[in-house]
N, C-alpha and C. Protein backbone atom coordinates (compact mmCIF):
# COMPACT_ATOMS: atom_id res chain seq x y z
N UNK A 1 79.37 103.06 105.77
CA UNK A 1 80.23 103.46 104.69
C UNK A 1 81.68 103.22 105.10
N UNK A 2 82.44 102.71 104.25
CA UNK A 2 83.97 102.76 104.31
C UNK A 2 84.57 103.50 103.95
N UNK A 3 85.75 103.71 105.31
CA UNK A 3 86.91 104.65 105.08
C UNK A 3 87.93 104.41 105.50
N UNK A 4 88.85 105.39 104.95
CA UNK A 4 90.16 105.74 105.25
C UNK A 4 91.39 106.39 106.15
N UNK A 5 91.43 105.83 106.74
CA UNK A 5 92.26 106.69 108.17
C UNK A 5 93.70 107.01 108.03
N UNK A 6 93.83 107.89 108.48
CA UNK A 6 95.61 108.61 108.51
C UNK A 6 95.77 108.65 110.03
N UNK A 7 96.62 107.98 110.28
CA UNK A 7 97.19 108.38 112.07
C UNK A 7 98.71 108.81 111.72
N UNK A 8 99.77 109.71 112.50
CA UNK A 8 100.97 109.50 112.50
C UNK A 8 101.34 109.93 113.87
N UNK A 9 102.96 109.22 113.93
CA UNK A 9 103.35 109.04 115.20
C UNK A 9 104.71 109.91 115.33
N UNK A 10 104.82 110.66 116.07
CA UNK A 10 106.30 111.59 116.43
C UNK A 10 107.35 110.65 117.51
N UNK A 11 106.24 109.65 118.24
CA UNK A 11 107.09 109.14 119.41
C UNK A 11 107.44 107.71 119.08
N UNK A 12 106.72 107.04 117.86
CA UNK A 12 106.82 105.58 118.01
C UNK A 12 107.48 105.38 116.53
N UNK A 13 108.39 104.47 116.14
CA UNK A 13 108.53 103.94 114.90
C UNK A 13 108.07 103.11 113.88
N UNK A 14 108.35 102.55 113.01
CA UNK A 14 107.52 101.41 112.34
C UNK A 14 107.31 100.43 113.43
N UNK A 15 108.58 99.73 113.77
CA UNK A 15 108.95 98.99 114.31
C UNK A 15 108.02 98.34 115.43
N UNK A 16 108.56 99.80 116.54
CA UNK A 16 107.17 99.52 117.79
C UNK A 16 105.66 100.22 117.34
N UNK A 17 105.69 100.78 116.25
CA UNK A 17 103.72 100.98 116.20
C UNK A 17 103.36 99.39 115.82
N UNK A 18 104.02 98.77 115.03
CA UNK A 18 103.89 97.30 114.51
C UNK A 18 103.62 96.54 115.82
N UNK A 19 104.89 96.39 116.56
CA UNK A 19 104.48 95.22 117.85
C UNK A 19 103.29 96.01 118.41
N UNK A 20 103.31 97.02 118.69
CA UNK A 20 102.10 97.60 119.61
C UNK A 20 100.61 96.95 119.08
N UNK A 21 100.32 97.42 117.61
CA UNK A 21 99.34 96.95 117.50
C UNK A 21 98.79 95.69 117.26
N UNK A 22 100.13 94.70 117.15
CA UNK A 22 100.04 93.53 116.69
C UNK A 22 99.66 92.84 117.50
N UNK A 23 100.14 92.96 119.26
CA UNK A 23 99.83 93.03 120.46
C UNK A 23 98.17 93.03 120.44
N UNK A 24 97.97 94.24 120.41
CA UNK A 24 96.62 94.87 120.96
C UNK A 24 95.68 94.02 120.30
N UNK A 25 96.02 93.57 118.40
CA UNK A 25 95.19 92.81 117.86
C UNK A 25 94.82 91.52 117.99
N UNK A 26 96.13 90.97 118.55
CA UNK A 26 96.25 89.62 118.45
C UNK A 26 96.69 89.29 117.17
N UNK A 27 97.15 89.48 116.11
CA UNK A 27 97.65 89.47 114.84
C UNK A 27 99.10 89.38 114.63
N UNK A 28 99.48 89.03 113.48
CA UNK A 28 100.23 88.93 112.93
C UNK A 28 100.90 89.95 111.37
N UNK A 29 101.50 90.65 111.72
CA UNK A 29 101.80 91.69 110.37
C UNK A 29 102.83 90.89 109.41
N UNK A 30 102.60 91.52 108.22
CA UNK A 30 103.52 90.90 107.29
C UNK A 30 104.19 91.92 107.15
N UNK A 31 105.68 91.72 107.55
CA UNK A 31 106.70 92.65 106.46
C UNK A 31 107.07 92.52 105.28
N UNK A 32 107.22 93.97 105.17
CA UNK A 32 107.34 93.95 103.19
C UNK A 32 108.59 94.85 103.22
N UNK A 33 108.54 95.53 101.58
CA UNK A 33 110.06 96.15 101.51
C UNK A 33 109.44 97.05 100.56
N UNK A 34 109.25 98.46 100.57
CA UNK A 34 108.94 99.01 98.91
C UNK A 34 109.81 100.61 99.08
N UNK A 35 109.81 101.03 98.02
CA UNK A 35 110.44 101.94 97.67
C UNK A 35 109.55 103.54 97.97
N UNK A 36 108.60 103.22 97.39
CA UNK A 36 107.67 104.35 97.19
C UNK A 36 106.78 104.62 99.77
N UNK A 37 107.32 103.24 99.58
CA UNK A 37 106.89 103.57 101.24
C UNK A 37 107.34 103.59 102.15
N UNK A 38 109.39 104.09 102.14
CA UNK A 38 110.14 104.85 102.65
C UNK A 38 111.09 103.29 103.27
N UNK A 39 110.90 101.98 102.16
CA UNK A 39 111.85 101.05 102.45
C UNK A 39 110.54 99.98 103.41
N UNK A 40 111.44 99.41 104.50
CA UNK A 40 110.61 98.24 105.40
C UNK A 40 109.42 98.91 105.77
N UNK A 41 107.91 98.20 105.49
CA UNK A 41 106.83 98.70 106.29
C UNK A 41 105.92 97.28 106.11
N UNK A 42 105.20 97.28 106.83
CA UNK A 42 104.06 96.59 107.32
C UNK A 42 102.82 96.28 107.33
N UNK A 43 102.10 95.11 106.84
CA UNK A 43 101.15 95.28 105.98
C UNK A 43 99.79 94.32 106.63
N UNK A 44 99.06 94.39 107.34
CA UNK A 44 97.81 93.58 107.59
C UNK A 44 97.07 94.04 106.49
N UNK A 45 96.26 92.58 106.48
CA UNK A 45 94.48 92.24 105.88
C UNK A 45 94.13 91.61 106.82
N UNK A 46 93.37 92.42 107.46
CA UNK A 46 91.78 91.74 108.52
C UNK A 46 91.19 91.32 107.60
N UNK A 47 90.51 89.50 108.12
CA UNK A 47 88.75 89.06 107.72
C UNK A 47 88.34 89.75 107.99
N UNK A 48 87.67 91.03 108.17
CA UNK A 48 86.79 91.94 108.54
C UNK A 48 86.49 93.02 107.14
N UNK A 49 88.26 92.68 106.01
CA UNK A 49 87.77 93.52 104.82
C UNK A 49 89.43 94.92 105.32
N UNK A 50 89.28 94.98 106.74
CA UNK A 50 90.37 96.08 106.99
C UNK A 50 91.45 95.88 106.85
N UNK A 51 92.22 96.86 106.08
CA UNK A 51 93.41 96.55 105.76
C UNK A 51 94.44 97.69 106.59
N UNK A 52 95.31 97.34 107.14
CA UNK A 52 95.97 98.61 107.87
C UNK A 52 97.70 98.07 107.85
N UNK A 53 98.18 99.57 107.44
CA UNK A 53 99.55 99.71 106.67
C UNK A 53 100.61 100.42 107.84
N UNK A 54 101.66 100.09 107.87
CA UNK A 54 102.43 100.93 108.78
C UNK A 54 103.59 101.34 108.62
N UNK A 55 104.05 102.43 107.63
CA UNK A 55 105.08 102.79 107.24
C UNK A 55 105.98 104.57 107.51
N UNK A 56 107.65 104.73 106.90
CA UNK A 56 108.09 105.57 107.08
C UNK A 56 106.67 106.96 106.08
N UNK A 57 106.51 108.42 106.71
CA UNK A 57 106.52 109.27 105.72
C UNK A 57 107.30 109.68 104.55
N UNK A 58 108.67 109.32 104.30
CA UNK A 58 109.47 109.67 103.57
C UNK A 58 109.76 108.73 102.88
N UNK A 59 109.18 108.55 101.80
CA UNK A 59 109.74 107.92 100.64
C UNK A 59 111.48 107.46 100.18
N UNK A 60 112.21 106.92 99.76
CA UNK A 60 113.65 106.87 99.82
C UNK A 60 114.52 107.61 98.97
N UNK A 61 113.37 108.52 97.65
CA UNK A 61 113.82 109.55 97.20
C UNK A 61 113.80 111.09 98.36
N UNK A 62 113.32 110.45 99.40
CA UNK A 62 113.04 111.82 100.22
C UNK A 62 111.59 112.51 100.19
N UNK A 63 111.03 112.19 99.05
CA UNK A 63 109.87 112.80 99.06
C UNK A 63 108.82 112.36 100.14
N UNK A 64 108.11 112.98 100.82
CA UNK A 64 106.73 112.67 101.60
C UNK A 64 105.93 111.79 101.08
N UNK A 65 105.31 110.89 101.84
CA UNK A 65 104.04 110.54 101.42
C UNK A 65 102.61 111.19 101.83
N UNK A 66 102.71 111.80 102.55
CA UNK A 66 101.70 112.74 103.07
C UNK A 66 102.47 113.78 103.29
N UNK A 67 102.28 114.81 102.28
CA UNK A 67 102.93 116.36 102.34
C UNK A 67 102.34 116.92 103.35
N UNK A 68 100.71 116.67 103.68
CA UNK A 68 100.41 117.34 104.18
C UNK A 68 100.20 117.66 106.00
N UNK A 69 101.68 116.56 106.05
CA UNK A 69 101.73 116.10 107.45
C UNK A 69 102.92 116.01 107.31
N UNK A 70 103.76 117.08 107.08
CA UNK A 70 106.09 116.70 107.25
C UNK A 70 106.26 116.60 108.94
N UNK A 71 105.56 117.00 109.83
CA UNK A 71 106.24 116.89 111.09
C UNK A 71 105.43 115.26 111.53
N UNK A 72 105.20 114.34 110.64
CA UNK A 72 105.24 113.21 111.16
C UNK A 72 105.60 112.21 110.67
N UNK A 73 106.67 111.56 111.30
CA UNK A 73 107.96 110.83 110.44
C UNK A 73 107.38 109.41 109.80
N UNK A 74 106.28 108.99 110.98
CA UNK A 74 105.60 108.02 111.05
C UNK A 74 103.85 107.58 110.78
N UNK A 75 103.65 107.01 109.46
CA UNK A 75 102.44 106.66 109.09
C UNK A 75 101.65 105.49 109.69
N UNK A 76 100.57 105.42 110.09
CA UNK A 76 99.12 104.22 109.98
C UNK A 76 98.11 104.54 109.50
N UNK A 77 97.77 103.46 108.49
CA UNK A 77 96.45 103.67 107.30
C UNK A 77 95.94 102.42 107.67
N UNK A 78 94.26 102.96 108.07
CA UNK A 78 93.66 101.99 108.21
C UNK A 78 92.74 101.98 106.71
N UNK A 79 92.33 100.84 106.05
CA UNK A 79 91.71 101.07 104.86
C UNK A 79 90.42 100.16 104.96
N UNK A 80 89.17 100.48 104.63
CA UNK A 80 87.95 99.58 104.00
C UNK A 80 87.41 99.22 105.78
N UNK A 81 87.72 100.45 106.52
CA UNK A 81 86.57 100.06 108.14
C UNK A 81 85.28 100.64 108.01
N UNK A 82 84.05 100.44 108.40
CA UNK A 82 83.26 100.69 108.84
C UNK A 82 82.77 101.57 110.18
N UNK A 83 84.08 101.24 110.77
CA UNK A 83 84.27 101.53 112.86
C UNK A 83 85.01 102.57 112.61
N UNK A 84 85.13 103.60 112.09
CA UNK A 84 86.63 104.37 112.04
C UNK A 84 86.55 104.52 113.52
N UNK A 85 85.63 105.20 114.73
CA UNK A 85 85.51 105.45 116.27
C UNK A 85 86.48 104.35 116.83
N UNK A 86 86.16 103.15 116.65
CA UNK A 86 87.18 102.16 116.98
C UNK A 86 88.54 102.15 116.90
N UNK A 87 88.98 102.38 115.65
CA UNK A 87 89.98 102.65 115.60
C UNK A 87 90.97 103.86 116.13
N UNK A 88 90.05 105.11 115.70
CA UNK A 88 90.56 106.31 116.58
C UNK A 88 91.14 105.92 118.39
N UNK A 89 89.95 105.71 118.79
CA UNK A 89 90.08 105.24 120.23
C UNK A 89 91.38 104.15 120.36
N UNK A 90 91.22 103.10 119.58
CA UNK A 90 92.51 102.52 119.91
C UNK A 90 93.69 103.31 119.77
N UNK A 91 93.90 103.86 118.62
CA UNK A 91 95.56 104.16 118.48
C UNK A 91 95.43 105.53 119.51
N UNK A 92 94.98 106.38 119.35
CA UNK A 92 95.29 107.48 120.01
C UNK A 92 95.05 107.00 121.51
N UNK A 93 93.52 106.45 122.11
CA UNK A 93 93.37 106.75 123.30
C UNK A 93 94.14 105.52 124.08
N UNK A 94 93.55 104.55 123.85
CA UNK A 94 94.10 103.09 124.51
C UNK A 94 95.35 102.80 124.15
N UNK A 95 96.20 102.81 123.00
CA UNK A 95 97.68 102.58 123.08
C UNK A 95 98.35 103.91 123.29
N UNK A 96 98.20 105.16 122.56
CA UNK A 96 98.61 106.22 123.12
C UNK A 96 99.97 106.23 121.49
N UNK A 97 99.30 105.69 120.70
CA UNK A 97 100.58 105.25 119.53
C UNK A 97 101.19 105.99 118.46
N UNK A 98 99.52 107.02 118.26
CA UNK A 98 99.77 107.89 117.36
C UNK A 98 98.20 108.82 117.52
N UNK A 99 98.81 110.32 116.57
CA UNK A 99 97.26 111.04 116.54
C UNK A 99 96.77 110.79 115.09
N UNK A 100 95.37 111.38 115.39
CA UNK A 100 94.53 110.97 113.92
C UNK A 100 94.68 112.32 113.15
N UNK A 101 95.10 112.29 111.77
CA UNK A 101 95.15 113.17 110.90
C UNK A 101 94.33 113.27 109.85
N UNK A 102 93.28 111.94 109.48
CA UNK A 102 92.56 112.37 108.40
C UNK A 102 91.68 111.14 108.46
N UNK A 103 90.27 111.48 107.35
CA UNK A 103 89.64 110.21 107.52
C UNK A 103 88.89 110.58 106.17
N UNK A 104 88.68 109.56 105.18
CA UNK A 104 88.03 109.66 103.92
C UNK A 104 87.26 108.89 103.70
N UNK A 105 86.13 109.04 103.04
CA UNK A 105 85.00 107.88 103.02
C UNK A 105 85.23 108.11 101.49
């Protein structure tokens, strides 16, 4: 079944969660620009179907994008995995990039 992952980061920014994982993947991220996702953020599609996003929490009206996480400045959404374990393990254990906050099937 596919799901949805929430990681956020207190220590890392868009910036370096981007090279970090871009690194780790071997990939290439596309930067984008939007309003509603706190200005510059970052956008993979894996052939695999996974799509994973890397942006500010704060919107540029100020508002949150995840209320239910204000002490983390910094978002990663992984979308449409199968592996969520995989992923956990990477960002938290092996890069050390961010913690996991949520997961939705």
């Amino acid at each position: 079944m596919k799901c949805r992952l929430v990681f956020g980061s207190k220590t890392h920014d868009v910036e370096s969660l981007h090279k970090e994982l871009a690194t780790c993947l071997g990939v290439t991220f596309e930067a984008r620009e939007g309003l509603y996702r706190g200005g510059d953020y970052y956008r993979l599609r894996m052939e695999t179907g996974e799509n994973v996003s890397i942006q500010n929490n704060r919107e540029l009206e100020d508002e949150l994008a995840e209320e239910a996480f204000p002490d983390f400045p910094f978002l990663i959404y992984v979308s449409g995995t199968n592996d969520p374990e995989v992923w956990k393990d990477r960002i938290v254990n092996q890069l050390a990039i961010g913690e996991f906050l949520r997961q939705k099937e």
